[in-house]
Protein backbone atom coordinates (compact mmCIF):
# COMPACT_ATOMS: atom_id res chain seq x y z
CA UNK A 1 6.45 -8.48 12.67
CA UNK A 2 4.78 -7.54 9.51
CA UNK A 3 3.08 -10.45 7.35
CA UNK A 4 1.52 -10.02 3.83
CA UNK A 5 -1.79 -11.45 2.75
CA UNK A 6 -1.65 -13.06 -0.72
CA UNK A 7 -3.77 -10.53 -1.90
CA UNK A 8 -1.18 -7.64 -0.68
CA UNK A 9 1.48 -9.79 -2.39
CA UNK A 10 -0.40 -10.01 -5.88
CA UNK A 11 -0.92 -5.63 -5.38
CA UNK A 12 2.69 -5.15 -5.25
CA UNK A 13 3.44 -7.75 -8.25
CA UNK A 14 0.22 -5.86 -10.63
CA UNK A 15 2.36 -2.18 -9.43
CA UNK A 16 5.65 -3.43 -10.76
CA UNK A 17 3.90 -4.78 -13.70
CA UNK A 18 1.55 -1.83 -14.53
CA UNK A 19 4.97 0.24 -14.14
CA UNK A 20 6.80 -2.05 -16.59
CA UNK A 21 4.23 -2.04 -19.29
CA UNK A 22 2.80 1.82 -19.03
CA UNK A 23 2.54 3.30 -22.52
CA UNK A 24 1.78 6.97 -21.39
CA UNK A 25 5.92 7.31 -19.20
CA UNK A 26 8.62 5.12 -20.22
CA UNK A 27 9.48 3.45 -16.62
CA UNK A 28 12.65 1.70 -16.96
CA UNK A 29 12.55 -2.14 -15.21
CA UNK A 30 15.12 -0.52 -12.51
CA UNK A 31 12.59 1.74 -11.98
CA UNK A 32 10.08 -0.01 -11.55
CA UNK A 33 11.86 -2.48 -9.44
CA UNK A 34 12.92 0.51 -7.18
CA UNK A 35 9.68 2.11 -7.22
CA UNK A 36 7.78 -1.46 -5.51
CA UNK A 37 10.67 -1.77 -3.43
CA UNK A 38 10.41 1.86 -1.39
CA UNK A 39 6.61 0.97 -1.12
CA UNK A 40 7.95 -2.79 0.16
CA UNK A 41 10.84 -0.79 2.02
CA UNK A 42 7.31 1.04 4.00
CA UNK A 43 5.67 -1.61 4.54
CA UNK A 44 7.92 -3.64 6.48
CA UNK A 45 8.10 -1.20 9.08
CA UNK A 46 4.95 -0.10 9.77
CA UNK A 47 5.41 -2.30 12.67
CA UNK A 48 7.35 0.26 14.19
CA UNK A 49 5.43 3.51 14.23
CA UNK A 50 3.92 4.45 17.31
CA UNK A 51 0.73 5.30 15.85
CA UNK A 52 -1.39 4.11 13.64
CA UNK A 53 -4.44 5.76 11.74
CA UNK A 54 -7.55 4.15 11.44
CA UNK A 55 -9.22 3.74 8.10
CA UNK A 56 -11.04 6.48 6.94
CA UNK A 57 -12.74 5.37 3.47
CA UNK A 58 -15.39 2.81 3.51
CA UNK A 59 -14.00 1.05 0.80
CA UNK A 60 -10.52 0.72 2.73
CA UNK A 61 -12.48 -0.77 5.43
CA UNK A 62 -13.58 -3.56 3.97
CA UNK A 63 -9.61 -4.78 4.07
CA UNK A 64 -8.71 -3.54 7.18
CA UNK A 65 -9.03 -1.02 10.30
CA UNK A 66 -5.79 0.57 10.06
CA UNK A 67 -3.81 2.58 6.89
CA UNK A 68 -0.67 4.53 6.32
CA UNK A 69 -0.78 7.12 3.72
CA UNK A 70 2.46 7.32 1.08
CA UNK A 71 2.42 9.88 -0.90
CA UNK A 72 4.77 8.67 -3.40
CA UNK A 73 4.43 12.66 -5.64
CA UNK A 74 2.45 15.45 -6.38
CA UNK A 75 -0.29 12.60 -8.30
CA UNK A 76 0.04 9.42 -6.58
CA UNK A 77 -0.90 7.81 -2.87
CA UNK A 78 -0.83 4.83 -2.10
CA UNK A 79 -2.77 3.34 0.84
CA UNK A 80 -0.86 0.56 2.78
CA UNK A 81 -4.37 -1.40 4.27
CA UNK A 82 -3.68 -3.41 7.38
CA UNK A 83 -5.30 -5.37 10.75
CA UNK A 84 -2.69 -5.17 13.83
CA UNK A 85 -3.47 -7.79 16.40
CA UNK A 86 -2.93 -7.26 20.40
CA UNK A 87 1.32 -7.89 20.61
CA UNK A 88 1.66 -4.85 17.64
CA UNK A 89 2.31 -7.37 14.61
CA UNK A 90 0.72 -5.95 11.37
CA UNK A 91 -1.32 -7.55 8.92
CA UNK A 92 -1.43 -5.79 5.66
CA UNK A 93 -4.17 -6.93 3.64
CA UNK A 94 -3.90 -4.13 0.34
CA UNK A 95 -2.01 -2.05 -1.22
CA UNK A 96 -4.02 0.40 -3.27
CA UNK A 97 -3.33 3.59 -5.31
CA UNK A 98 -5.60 7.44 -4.87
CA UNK A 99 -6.71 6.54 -8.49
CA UNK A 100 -8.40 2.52 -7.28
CA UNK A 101 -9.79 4.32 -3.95
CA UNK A 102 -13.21 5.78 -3.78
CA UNK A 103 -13.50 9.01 -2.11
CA UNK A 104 -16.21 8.35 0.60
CA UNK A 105 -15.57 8.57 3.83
CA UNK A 106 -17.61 7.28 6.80
């Protein structure tokens, strides 16, 4: 089972909303719409890899012990930040981009 935290929730309503109002690439709303849904589409099945990384950056780790890297092009990752408990169910507590991540590693 995979369950949200509110704050996971409000990262994937700010992506479809940064999307829908960026002023540099016209995103069209089906875009946008299509573009939270494949990270959405990722999420909800994290609870089916057999593996799962442990959190590398320190500022990662203050949301959770696990991540799964998408690399959604060339430019953009986004880190899926999540707690899995002892029957496999995943907890993911943020969703954040390469450009909101600070590169230092512990």
């Amino acid at each position: 089972m995979v369950i949200y935290s509110s704050r996971a929730i409000d990262d994937l309503t700010n992506i479809l909303y940064g999307l829908r109002n960026w002023t540099k690439h016209f995103v069209s709303d089906e875009q946008a719409i299509r573009y939270v849904d494949d990270i959405s589409d990722i999420c909800d099945h994290l609870d089916t890899k057999s593996f799962h990384f442990n959190a590398r950056f320190i500022f990662h780790k203050r949301y959770g012990e696990k991540v799964y890297t998408y690399r959604r092009n060339k430019n953009t990752i986004w880190y899926i930040i999540y707690n899995l408990d002892q029957h496999g169910n995943v907890y993911i507590q943020r969703i954040i981009s390469n450009y909101n991540t600070k590169s230092d590693s512990a």
